[in-house]
C-alpha atoms as a PDB file:
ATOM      1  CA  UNK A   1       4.148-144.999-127.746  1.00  0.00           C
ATOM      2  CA  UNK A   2       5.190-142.119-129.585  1.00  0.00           C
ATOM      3  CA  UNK A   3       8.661-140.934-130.304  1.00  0.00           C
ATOM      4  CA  UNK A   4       9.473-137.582-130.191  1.00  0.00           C
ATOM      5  CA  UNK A   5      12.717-135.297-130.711  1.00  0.00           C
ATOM      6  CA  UNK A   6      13.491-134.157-127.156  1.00  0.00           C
ATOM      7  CA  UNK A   7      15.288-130.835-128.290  1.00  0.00           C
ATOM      8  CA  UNK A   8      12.051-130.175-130.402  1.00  0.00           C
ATOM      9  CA  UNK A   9       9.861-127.726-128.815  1.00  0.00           C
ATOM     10  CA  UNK A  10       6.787-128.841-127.431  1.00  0.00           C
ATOM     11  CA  UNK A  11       3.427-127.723-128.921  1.00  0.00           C
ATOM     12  CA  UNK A  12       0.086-127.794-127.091  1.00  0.00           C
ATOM     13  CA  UNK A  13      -2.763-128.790-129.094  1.00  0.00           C
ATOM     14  CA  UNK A  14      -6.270-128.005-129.190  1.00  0.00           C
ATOM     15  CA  UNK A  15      -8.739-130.639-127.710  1.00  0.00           C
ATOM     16  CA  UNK A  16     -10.875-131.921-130.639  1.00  0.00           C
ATOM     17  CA  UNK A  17     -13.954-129.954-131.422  1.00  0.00           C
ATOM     18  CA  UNK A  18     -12.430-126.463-130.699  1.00  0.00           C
ATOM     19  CA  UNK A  19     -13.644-126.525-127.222  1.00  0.00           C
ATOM     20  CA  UNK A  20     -11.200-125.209-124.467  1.00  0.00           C
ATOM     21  CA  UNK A  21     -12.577-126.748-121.366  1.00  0.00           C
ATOM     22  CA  UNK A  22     -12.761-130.318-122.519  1.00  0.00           C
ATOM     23  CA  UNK A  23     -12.657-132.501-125.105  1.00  0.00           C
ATOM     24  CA  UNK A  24     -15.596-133.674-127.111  1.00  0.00           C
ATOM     25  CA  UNK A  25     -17.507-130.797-125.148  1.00  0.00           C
ATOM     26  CA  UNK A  26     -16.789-132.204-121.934  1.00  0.00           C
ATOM     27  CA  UNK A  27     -16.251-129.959-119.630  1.00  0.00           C
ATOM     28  CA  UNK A  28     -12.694-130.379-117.401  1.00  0.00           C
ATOM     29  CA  UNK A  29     -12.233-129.928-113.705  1.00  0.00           C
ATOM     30  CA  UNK A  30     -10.442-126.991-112.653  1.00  0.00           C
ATOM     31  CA  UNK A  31      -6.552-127.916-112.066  1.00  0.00           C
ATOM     32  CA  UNK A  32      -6.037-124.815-109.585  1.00  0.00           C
ATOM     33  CA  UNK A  33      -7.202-124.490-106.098  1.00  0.00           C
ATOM     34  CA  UNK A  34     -10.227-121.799-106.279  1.00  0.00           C
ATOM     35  CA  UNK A  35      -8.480-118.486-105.099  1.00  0.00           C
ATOM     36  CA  UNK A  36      -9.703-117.564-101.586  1.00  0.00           C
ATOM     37  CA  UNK A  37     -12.981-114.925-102.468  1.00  0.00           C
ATOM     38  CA  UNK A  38     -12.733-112.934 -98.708  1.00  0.00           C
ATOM     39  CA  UNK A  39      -8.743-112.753 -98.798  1.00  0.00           C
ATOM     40  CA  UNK A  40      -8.823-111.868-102.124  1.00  0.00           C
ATOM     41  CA  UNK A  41     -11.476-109.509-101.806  1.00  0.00           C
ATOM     42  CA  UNK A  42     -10.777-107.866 -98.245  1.00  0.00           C
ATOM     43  CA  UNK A  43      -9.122-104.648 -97.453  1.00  0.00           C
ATOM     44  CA  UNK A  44      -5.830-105.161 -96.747  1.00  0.00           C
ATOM     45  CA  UNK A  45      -6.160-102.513 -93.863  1.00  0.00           C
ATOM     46  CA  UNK A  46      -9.031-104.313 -92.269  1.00  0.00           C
ATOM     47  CA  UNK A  47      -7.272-107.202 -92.895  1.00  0.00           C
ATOM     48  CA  UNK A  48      -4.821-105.678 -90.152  1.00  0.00           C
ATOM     49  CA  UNK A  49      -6.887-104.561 -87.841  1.00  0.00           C
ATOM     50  CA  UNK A  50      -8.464-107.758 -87.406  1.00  0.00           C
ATOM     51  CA  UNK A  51      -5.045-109.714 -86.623  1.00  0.00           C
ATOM     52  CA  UNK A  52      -3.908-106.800 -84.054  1.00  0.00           C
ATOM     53  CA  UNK A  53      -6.603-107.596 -82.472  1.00  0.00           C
ATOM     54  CA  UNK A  54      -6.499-111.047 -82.394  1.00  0.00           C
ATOM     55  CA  UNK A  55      -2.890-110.603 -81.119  1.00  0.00           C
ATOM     56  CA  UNK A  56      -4.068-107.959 -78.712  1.00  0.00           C
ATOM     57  CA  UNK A  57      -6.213-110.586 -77.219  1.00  0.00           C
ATOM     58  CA  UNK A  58      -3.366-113.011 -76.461  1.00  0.00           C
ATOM     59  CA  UNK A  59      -1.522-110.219 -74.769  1.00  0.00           C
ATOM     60  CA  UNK A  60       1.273-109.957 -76.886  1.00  0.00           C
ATOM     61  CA  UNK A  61       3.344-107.095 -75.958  1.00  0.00           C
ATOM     62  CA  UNK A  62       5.882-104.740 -77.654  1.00  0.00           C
ATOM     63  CA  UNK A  63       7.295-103.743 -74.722  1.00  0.00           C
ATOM     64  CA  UNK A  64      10.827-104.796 -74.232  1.00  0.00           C
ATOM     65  CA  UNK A  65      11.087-104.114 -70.474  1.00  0.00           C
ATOM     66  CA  UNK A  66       8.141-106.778 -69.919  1.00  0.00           C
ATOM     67  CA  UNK A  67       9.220-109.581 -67.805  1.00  0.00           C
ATOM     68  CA  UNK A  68       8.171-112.584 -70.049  1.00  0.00           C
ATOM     69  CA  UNK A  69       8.290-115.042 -67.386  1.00  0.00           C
ATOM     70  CA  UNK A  70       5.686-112.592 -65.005  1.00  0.00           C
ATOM     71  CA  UNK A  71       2.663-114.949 -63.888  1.00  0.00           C
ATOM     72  CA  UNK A  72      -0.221-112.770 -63.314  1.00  0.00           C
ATOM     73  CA  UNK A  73      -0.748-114.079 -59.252  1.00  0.00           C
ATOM     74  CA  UNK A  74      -4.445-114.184 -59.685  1.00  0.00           C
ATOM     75  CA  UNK A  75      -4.626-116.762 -62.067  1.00  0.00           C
ATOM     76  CA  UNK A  76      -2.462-119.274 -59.616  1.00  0.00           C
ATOM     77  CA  UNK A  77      -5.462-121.150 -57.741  1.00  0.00           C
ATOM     78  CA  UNK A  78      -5.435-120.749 -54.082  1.00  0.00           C
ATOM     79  CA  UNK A  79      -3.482-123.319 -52.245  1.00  0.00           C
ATOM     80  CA  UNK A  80      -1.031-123.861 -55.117  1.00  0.00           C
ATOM     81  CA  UNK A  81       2.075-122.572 -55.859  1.00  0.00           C
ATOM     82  CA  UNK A  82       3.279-121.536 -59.591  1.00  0.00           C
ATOM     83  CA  UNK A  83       7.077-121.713 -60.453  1.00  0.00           C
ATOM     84  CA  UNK A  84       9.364-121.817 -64.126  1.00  0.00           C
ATOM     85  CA  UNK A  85      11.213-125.217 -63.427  1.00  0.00           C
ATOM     86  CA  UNK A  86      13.668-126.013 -66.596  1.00  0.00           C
ATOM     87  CA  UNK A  87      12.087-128.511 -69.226  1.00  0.00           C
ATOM     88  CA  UNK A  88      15.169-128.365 -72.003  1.00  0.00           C
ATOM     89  CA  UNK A  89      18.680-128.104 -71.250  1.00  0.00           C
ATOM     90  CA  UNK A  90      20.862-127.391 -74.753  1.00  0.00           C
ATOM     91  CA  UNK A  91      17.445-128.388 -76.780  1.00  0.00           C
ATOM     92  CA  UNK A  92      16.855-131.696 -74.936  1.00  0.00           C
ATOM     93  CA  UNK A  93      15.118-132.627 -71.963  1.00  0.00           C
ATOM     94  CA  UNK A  94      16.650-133.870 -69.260  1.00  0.00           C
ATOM     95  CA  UNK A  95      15.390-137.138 -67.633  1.00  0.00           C
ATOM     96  CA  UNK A  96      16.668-137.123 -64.026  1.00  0.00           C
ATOM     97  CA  UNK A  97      16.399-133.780 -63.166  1.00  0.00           C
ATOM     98  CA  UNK A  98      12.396-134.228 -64.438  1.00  0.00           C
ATOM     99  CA  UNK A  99      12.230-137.427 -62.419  1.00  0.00           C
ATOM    100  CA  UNK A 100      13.736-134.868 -59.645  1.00  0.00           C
ATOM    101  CA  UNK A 101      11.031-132.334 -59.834  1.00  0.00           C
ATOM    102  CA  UNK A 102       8.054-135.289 -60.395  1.00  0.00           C
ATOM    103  CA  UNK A 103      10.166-136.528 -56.666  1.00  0.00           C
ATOM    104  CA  UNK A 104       9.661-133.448 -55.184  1.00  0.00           C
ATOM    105  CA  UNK A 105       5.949-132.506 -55.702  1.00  0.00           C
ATOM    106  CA  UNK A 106       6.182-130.019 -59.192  1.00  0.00           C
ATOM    107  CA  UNK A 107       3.830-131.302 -61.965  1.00  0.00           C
ATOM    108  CA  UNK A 108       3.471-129.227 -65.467  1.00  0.00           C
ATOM    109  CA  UNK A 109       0.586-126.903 -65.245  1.00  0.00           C
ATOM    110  CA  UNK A 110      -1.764-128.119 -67.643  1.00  0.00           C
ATOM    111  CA  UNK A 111      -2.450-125.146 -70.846  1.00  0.00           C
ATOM    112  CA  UNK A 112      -6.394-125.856 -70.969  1.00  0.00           C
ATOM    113  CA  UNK A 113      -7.178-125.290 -67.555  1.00  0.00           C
ATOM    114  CA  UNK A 114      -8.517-121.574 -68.153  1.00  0.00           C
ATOM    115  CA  UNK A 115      -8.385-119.034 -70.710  1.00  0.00           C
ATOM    116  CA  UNK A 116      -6.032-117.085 -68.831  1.00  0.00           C
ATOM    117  CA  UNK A 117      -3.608-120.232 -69.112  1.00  0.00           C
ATOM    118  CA  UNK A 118      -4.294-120.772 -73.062  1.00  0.00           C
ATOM    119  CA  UNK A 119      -3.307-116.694 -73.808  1.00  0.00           C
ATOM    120  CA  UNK A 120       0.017-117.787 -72.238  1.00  0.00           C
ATOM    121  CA  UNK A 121       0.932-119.931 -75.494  1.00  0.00           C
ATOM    122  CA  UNK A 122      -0.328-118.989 -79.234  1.00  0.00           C
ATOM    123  CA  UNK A 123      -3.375-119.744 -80.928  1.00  0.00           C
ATOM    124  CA  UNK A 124      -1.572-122.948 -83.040  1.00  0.00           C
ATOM    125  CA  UNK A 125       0.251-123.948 -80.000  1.00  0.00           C
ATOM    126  CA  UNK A 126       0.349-128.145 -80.249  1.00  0.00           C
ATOM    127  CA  UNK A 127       1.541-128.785 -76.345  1.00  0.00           C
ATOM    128  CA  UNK A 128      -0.324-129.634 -73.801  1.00  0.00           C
ATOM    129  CA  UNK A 129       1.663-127.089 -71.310  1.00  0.00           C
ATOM    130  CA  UNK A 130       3.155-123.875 -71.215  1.00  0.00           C
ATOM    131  CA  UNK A 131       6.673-123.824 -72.076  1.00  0.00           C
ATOM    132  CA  UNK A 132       9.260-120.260 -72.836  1.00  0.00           C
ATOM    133  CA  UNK A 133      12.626-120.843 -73.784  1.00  0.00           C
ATOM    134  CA  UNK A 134      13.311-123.978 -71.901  1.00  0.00           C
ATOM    135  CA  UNK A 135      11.432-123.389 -69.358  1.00  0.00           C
ATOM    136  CA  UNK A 136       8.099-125.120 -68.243  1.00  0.00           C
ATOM    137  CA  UNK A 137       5.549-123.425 -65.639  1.00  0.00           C
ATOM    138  CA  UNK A 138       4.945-126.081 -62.603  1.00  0.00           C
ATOM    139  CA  UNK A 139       2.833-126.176 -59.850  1.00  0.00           C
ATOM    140  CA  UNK A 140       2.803-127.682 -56.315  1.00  0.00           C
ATOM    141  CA  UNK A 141       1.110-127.797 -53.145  1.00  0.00           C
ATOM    142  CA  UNK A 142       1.624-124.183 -51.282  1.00  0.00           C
ATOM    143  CA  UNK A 143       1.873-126.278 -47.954  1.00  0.00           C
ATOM    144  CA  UNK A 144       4.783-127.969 -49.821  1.00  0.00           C
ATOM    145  CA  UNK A 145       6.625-125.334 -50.970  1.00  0.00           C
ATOM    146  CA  UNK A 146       6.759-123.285 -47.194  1.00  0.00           C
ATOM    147  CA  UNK A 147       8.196-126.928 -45.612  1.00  0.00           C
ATOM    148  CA  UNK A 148      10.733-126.832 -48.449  1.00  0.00           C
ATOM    149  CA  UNK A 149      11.608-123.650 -47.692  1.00  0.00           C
ATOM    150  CA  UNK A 150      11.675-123.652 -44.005  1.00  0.00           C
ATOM    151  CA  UNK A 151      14.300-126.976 -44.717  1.00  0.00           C
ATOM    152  CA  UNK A 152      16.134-124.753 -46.645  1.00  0.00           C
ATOM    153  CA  UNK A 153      16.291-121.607 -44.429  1.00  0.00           C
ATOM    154  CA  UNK A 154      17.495-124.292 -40.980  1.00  0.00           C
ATOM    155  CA  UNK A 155      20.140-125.784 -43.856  1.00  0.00           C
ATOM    156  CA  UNK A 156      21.280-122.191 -43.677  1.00  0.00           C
ATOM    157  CA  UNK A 157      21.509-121.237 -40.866  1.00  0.00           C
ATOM    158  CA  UNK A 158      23.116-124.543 -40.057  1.00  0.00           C
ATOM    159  CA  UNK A 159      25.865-123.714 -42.435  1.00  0.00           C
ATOM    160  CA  UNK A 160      26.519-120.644 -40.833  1.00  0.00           C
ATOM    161  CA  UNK A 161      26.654-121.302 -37.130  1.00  0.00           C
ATOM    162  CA  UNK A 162      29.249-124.496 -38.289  1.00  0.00           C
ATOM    163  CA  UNK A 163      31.246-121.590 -39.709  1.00  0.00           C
ATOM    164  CA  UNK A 164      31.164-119.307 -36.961  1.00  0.00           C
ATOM    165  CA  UNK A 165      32.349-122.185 -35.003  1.00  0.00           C
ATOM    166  CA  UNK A 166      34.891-123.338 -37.066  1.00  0.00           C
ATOM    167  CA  UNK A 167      36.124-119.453 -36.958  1.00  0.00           C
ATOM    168  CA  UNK A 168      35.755-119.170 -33.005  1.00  0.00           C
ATOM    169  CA  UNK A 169      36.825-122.617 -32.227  1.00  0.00           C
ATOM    170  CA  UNK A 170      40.591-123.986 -31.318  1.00  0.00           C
ATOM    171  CA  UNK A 171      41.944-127.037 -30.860  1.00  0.00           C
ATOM    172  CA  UNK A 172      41.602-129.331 -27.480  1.00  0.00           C
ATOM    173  CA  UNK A 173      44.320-128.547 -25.487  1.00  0.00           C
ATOM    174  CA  UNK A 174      45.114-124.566 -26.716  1.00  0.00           C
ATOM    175  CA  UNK A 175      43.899-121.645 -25.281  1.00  0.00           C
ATOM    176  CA  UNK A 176      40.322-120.189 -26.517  1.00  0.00           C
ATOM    177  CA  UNK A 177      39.678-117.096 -28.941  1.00  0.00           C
ATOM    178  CA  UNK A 178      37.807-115.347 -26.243  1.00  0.00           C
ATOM    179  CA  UNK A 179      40.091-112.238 -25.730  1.00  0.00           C
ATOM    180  CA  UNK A 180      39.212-108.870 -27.829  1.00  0.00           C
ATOM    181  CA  UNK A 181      42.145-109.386 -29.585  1.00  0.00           C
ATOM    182  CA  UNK A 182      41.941-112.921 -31.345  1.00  0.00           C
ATOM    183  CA  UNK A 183      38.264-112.723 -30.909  1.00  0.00           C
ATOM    184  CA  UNK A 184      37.193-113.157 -34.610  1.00  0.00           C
ATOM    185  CA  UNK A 185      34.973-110.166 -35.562  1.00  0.00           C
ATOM    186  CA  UNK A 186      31.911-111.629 -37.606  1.00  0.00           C
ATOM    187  CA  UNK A 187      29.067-108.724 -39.296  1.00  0.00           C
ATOM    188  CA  UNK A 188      26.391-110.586 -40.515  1.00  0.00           C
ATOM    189  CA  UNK A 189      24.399-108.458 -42.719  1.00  0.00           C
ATOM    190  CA  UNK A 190      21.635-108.409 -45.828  1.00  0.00           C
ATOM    191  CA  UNK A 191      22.880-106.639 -49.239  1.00  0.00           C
ATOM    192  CA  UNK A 192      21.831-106.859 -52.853  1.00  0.00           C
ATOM    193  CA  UNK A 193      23.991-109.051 -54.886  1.00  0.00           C
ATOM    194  CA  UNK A 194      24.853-106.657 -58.246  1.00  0.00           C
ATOM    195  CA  UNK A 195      23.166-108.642 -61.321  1.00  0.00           C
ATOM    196  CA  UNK A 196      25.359-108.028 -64.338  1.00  0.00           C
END
């Protein structure tokens, strides 16, 4: 083993015989990684072109007013119903709300069912399904969805009419709310909520 001064500069030396690739005329392997000949040697400006086009073709838009949750309604297959169900709630999924939506019908909509489906995600996207900012597109039976909503809508109006009647109603034994003047004076009416 040799002992050396370790505040003494170190000095390269020459391989034996004056060669620089090798010693004893041997020729050494190459220690760096071959630099890549089309990067290297490719415009920078076609270069460019070629990724905004790449990028063009996964529909990635500048826009700022685009709705990045839009579903383009011809790529939903007929008979199904697409909706953004939430997959991560403060960065981790949540079990029984998933067991919840598995309960009620919704199953991920798988990313390699179409090329439509794949331009949702990027290129080097790992997952199986197409995900956007905790959110996870599902799918489910169309027939489904209308008796879920119908359920809802009767839930509704059931609310209502048990107001109404809690409003109109008295006691046994008192008189009723049927004169003008304690009559309770109900509008029902449609309006858009303000979204702030």
């Amino acid at each position: 083993m040799e002992n050396f001064n370790e505040d003494a500069p170190r000095r390269r030396s020459r391989p034996a015989g004056g060669l620089e690739g090798g010693l004893g005329g041997i020729p050494r392997e190459e220690m760096r990684e071959p630099m890549r000949e089309e990067a290297a040697s490719e415009d920078p400006r076609a270069r460019a072109a070629r990724r905004a086009a790449e990028l063009r073709g996964h529909n990635i838009s500048m826009d700022e007013g685009v709705d990045e949750f839009f579903v383009d309604p011809e790529m939903v297959p007929e008979g199904w119903t697409y909706e953004w169900k939430r997959h991560l709630l403060l960065g981790a999924e949540d079990p029984s709300y998933n067991v919840a939506l598995a309960r009620a019908g919704w199953e991920p909509v798988p990313l390699n069912r179409d090329a439509k489906h794949r331009a949702m995600m990027p290129m080097n996207w790992t997952g199986a399904y197409i995900e956007r900012k905790g959110q996870i597109l599902m799918e489910r039976p169309t027939e489904i969805v209308e008796e879920a909503r119908s359920i809802e809508r009767r839930k509704a109006r059931d609310q209502v009419r048990a107001k109404e009647a809690q409003l109109a109603g008295t006691p046994d034994g008192t008189m009723t709310r049927d004169h003008d003047r304690v009559k309770p004076n109900i509008k029902k009416g449609w309006e858009a909520l303000p979204v702030p």
